[in-house]
Every structure is written in C-alpha cells, then in structure tokens.
PDB file of N, CA and C in Angstrom:
ATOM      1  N   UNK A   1      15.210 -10.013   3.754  1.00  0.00           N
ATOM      2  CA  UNK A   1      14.039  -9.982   2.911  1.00  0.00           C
ATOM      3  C   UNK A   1      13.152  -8.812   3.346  1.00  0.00           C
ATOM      4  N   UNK A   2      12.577  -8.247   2.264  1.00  0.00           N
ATOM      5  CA  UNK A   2      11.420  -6.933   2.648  1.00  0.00           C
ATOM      6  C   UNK A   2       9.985  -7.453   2.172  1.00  0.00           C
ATOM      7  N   UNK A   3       9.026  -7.181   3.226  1.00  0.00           N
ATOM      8  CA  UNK A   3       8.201  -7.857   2.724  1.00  0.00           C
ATOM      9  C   UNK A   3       6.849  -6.767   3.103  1.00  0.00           C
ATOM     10  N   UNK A   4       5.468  -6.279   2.472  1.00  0.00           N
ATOM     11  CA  UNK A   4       4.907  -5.409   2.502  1.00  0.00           C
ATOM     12  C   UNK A   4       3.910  -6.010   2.285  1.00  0.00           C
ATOM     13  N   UNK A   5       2.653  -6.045   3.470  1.00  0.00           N
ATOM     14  CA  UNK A   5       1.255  -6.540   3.361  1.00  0.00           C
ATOM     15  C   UNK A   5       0.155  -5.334   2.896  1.00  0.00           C
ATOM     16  N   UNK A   6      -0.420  -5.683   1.730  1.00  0.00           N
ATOM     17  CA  UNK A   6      -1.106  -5.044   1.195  1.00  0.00           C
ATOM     18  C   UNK A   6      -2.852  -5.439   1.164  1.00  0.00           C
ATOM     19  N   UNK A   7      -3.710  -4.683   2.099  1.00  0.00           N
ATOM     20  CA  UNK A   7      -4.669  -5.164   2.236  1.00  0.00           C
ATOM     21  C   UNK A   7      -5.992  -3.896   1.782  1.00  0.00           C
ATOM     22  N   UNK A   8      -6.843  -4.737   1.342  1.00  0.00           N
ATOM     23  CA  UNK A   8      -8.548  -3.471   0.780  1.00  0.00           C
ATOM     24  C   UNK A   8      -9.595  -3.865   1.482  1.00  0.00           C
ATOM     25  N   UNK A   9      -9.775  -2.922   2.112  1.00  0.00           N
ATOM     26  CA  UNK A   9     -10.805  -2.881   3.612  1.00  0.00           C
ATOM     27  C   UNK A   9     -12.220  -2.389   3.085  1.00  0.00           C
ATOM     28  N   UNK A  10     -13.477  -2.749   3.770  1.00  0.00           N
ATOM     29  CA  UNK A  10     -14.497  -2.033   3.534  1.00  0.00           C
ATOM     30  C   UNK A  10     -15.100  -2.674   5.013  1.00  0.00           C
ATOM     31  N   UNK A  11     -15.934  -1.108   5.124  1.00  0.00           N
ATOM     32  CA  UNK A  11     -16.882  -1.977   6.517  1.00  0.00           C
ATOM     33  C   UNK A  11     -16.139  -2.557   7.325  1.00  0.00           C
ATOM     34  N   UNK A  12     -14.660  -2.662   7.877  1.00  0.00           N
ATOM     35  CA  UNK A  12     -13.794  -2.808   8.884  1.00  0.00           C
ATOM     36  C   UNK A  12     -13.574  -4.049   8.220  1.00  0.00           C
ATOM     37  N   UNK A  13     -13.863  -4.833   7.873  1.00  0.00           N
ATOM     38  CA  UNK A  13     -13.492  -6.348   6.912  1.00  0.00           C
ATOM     39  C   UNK A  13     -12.210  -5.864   5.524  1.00  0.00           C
ATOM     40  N   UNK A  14     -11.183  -6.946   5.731  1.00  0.00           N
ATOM     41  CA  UNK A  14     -10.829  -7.351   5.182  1.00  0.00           C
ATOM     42  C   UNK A  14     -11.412  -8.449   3.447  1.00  0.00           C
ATOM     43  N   UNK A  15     -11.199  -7.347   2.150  1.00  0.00           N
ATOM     44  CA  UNK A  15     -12.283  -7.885   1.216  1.00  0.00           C
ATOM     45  C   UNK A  15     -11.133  -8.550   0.622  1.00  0.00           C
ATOM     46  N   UNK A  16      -9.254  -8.101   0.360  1.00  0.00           N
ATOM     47  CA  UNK A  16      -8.628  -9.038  -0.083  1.00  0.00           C
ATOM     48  C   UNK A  16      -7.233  -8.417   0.205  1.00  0.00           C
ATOM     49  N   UNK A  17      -6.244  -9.228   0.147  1.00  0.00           N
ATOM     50  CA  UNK A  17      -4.708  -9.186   0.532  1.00  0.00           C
ATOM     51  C   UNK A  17      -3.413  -9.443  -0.098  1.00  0.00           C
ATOM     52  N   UNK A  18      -2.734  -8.980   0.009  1.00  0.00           N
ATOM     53  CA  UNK A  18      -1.409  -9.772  -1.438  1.00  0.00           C
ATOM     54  C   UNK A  18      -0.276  -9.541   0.008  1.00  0.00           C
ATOM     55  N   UNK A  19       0.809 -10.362   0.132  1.00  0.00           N
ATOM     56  CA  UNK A  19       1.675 -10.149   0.510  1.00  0.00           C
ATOM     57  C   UNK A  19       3.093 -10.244  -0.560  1.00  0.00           C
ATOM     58  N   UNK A  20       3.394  -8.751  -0.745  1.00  0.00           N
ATOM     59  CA  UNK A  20       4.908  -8.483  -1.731  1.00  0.00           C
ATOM     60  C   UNK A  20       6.201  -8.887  -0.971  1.00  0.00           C
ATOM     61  N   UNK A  21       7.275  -9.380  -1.470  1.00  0.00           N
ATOM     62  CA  UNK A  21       8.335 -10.094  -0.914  1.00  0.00           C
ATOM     63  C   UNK A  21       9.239  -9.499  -2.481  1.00  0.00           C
ATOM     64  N   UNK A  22      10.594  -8.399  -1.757  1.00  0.00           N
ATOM     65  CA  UNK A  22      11.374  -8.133  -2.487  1.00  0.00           C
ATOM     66  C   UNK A  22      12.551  -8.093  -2.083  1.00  0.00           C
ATOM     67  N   UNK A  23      13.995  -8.904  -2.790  1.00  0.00           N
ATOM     68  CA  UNK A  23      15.044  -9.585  -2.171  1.00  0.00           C
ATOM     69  C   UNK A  23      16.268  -8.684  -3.015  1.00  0.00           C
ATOM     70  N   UNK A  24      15.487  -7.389  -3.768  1.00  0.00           N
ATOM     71  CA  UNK A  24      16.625  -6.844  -4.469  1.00  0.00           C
ATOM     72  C   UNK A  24      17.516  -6.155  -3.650  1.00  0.00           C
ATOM     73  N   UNK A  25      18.303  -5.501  -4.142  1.00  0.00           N
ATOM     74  CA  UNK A  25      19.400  -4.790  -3.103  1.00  0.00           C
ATOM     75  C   UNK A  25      19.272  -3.012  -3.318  1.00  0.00           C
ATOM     76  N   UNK A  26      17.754  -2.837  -3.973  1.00  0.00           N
ATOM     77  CA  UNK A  26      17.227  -1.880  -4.210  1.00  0.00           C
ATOM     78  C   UNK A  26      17.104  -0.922  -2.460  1.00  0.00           C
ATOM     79  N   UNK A  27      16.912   0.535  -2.415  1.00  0.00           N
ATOM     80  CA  UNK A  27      16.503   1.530  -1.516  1.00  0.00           C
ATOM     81  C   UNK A  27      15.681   1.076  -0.774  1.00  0.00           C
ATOM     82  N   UNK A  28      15.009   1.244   0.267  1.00  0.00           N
ATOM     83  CA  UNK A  28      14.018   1.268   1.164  1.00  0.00           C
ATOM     84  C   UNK A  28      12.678   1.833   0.088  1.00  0.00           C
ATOM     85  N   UNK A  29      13.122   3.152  -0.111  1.00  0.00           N
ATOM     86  CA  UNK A  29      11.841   3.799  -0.647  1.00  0.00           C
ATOM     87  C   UNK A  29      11.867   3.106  -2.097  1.00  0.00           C
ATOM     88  N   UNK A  30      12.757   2.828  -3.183  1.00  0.00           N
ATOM     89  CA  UNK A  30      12.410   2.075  -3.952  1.00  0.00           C
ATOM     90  C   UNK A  30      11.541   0.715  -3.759  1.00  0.00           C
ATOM     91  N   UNK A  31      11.685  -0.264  -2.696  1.00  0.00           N
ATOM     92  CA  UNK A  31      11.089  -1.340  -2.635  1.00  0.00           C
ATOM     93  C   UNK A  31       9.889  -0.874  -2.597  1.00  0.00           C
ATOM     94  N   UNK A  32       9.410   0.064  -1.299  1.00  0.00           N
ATOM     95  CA  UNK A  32       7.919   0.710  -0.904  1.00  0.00           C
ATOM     96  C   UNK A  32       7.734   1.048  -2.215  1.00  0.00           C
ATOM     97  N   UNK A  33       7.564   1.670  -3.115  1.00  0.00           N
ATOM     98  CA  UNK A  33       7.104   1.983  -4.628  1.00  0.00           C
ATOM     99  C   UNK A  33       7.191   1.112  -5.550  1.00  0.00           C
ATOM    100  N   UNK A  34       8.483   0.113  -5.109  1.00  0.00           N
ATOM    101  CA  UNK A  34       7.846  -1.426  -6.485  1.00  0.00           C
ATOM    102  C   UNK A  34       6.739  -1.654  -5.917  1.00  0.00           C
ATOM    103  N   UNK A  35       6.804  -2.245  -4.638  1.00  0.00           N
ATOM    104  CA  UNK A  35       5.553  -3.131  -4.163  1.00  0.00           C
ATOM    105  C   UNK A  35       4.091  -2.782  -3.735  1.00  0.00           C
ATOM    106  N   UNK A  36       3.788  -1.533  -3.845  1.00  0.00           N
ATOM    107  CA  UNK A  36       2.902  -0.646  -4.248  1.00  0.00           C
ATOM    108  C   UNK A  36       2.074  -0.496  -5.571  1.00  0.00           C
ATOM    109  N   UNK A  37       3.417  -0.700  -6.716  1.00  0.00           N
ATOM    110  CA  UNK A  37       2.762  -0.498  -7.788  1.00  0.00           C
ATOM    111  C   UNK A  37       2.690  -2.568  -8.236  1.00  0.00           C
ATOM    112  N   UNK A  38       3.036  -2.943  -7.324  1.00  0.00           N
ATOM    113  CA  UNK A  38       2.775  -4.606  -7.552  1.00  0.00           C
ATOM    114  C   UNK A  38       1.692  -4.635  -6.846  1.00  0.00           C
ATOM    115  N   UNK A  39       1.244  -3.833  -5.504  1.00  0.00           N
ATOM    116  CA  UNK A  39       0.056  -4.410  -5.275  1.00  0.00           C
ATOM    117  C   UNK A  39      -1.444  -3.869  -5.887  1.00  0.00           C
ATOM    118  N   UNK A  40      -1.376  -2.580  -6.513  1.00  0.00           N
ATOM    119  CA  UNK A  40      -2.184  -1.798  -7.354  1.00  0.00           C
ATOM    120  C   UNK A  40      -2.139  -2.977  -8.855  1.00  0.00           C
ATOM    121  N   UNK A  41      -1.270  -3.711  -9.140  1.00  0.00           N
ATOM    122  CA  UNK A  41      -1.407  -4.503 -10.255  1.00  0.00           C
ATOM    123  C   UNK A  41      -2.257  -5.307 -10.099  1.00  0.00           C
ATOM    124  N   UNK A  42      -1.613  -5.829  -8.803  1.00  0.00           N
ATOM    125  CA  UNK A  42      -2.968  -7.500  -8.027  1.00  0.00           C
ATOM    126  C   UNK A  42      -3.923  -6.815  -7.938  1.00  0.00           C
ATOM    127  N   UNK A  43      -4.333  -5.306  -7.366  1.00  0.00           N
ATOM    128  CA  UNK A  43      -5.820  -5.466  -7.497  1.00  0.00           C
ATOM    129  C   UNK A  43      -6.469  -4.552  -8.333  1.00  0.00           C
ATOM    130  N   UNK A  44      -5.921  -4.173  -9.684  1.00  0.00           N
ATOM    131  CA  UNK A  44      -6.390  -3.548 -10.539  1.00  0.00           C
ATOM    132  C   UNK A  44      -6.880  -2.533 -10.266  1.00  0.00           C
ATOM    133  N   UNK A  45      -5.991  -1.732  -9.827  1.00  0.00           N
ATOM    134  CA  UNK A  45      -6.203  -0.518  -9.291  1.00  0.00           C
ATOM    135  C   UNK A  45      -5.366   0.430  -9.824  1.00  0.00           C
ATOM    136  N   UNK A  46      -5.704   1.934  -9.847  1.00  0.00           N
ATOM    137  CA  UNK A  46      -4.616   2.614 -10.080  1.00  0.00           C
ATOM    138  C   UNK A  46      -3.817   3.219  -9.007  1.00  0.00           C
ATOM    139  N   UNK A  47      -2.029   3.554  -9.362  1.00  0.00           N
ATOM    140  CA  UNK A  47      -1.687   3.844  -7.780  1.00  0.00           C
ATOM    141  C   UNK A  47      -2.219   5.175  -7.388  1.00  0.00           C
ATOM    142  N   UNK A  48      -1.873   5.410  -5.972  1.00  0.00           N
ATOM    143  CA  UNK A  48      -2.677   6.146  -5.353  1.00  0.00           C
ATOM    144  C   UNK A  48      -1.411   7.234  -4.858  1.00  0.00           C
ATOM    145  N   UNK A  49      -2.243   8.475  -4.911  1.00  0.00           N
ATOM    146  CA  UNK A  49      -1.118   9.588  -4.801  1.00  0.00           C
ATOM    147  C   UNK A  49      -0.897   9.645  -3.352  1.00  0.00           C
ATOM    148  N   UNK A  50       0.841  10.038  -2.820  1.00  0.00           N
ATOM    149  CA  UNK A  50       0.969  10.044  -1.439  1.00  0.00           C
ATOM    150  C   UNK A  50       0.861  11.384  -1.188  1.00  0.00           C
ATOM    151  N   UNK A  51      -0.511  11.266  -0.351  1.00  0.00           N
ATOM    152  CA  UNK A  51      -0.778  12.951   0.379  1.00  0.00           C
ATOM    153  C   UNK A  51       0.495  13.283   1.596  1.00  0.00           C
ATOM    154  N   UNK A  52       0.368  14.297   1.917  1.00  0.00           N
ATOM    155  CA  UNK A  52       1.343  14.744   2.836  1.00  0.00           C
ATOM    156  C   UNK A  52       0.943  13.489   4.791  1.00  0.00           C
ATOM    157  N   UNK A  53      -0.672  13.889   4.737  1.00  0.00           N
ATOM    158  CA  UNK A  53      -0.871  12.938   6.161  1.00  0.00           C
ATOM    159  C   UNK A  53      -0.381  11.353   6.129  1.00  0.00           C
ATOM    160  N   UNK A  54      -0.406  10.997   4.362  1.00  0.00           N
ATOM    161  CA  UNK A  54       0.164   9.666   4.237  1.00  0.00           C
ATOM    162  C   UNK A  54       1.085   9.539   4.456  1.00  0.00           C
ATOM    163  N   UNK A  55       1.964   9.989   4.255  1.00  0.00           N
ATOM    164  CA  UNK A  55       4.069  10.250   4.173  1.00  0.00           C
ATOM    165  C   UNK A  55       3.830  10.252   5.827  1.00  0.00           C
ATOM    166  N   UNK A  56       3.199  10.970   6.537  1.00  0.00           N
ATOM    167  CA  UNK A  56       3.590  11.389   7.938  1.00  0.00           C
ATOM    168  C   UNK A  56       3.029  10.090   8.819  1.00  0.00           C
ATOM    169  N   UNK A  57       2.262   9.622   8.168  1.00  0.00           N
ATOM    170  CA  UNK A  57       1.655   8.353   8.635  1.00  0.00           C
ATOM    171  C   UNK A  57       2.083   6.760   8.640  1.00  0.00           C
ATOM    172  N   UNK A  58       3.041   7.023   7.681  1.00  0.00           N
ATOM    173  CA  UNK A  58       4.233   5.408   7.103  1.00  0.00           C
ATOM    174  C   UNK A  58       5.385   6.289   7.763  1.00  0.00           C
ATOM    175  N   UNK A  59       5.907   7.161   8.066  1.00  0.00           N
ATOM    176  CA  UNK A  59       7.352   7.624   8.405  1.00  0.00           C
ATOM    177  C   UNK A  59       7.141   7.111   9.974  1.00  0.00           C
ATOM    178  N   UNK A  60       5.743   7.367  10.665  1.00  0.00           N
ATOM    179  CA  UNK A  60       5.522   6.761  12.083  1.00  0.00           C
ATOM    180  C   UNK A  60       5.480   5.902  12.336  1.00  0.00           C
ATOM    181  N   UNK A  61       4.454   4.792  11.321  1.00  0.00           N
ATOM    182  CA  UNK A  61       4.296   3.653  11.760  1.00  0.00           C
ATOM    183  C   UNK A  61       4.383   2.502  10.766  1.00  0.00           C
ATOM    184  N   UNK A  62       4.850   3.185  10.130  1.00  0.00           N
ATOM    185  CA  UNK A  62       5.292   1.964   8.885  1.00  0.00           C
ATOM    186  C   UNK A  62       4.189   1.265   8.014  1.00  0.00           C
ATOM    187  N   UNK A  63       3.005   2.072   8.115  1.00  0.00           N
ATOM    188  CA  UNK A  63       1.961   1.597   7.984  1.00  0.00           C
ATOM    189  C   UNK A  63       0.699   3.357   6.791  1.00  0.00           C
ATOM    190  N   UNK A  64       0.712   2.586   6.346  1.00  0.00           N
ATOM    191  CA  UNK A  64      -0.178   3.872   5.239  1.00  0.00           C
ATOM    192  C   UNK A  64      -1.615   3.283   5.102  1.00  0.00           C
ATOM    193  N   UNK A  65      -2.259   4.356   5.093  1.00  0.00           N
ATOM    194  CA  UNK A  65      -4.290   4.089   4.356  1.00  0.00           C
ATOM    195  C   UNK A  65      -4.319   4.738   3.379  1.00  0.00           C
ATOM    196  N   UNK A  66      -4.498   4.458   2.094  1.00  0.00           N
ATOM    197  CA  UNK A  66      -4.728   5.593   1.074  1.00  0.00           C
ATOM    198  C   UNK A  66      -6.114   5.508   0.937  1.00  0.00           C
ATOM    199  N   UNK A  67      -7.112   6.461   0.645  1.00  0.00           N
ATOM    200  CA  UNK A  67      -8.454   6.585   1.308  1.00  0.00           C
ATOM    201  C   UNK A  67      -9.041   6.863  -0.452  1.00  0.00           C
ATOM    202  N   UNK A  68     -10.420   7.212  -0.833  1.00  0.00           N
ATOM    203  CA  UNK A  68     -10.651   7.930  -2.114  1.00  0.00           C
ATOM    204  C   UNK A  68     -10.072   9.007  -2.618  1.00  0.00           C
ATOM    205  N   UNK A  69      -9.924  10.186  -1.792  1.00  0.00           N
ATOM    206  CA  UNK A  69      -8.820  10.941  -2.236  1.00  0.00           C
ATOM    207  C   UNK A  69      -7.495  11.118  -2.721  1.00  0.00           C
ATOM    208  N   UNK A  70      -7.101   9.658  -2.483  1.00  0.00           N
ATOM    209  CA  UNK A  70      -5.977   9.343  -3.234  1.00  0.00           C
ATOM    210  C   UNK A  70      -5.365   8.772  -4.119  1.00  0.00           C
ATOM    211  N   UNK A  71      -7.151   8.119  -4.636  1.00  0.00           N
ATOM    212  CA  UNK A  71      -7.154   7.286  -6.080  1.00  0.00           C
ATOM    213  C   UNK A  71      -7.831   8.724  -7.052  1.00  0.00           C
ATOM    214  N   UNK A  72      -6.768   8.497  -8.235  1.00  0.00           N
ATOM    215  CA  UNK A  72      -7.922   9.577  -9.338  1.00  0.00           C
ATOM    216  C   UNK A  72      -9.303   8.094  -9.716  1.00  0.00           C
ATOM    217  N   UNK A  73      -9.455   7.243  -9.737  1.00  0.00           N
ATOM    218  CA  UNK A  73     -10.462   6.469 -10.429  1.00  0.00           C
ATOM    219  C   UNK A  73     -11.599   6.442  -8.718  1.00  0.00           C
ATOM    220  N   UNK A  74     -12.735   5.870  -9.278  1.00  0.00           N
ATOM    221  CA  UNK A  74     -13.327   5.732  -8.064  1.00  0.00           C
ATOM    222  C   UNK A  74     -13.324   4.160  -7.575  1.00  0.00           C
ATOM    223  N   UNK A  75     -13.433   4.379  -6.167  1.00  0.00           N
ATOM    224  CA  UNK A  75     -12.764   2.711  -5.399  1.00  0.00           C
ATOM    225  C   UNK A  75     -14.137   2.063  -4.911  1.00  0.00           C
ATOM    226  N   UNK A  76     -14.299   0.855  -4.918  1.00  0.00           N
ATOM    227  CA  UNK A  76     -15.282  -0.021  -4.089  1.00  0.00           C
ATOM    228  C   UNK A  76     -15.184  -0.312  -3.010  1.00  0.00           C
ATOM    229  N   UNK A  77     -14.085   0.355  -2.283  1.00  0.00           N
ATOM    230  CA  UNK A  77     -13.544  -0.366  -1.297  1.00  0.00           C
ATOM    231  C   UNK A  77     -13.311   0.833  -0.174  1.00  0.00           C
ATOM    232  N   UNK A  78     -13.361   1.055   1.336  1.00  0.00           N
ATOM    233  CA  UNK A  78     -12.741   1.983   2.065  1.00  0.00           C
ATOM    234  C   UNK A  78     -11.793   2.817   2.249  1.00  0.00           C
ATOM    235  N   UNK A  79     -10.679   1.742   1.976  1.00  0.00           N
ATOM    236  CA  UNK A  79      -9.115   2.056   2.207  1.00  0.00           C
ATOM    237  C   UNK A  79      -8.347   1.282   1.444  1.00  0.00           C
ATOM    238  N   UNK A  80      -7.054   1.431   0.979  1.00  0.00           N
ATOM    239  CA  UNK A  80      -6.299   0.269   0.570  1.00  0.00           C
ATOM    240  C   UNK A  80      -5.272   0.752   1.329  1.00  0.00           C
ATOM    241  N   UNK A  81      -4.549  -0.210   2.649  1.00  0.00           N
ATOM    242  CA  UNK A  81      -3.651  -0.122   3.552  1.00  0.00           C
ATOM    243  C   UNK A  81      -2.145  -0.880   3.155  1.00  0.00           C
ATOM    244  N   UNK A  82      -1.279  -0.577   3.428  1.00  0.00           N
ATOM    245  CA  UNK A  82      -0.129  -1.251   2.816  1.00  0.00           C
ATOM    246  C   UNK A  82       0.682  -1.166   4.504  1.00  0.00           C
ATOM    247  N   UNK A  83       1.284  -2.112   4.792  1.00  0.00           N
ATOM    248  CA  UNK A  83       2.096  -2.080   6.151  1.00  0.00           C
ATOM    249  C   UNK A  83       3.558  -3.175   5.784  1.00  0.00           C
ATOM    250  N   UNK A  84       4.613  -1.964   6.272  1.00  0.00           N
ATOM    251  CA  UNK A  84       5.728  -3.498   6.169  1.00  0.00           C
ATOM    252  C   UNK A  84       5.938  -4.185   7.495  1.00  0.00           C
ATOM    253  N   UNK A  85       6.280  -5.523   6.792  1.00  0.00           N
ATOM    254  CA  UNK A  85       6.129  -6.743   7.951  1.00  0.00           C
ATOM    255  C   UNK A  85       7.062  -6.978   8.113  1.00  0.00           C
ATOM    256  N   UNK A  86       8.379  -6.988   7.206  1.00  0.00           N
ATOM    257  CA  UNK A  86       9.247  -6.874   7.768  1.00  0.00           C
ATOM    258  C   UNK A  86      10.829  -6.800   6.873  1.00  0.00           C
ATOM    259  N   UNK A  87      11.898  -6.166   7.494  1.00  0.00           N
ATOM    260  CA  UNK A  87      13.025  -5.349   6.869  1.00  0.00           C
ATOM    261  C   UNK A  87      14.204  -6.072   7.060  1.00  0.00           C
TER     262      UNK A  87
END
C-alpha cells in the first residue's frame, strides 16, 4: 500500500490533513501526482507547481512544502506539505 499525508500549516499549527491511500499498480511518480491532485481536491485548492528546490526536497526526504509561490491562486495558509508514510 502507498500512502501520502497531506497536511496545511499556518503559524506552525496544523489547520487540516487528508491521508491518500493508493493500492494501484500505478509508478511511484504516478501515485505522488494522483494523490496530490486528490489532496488539492480535499482542500480546494489548486495544484501547485513543482519548483526545482521542491523536486530536490521530496527526492531527499520524501517529504515536499509547496509555499505561495507555488500556487497561481492566493493561499490562507503557510505551506501545504505532502510526506509519504509509507511504500
């Protein structure tokens, strides 16, 4: 099972969370991009473009921040962090 915690931070708090669970027999990087654009669904968001420090930042630690610069709309929120939990 692949499973990808998707959380929207402000002020170091946690404001809300989705955990994605995908059992297809889909790519690595395909799952990371369903469940991305599943967790931009849960929080009505649009997805967020992967800058180059992002890519270099999930290739290390399995773990991404996409910040305002990486939403075209404007966000209420700090960060929206996505981390997989597990492969």
């Amino acid at each position: 099972m692949f499973r990808i915690w998707g959380k929207e931070m402000k002020d170091n708090r946690m404001i809300r969370d989705i955990v994605i669970c995908d059992e297809t027999d889909d790519t690595r990087t395909h799952k990371i991009f369903h469940a991305l654009d599943q967790i931009c669904y849960e929080f009505d968001l649009s997805v967020p473009i992967w800058l180059d420090a992002t890519i270099d930042e999930f290739k290390r630690h399995a773990k991404a921040r996409f910040y305002q610069d990486s939403f075209m709309d404007s966000i209420e929120f700090d960060y929206l962090e996505i981390q997989i939990i597990e492969e």
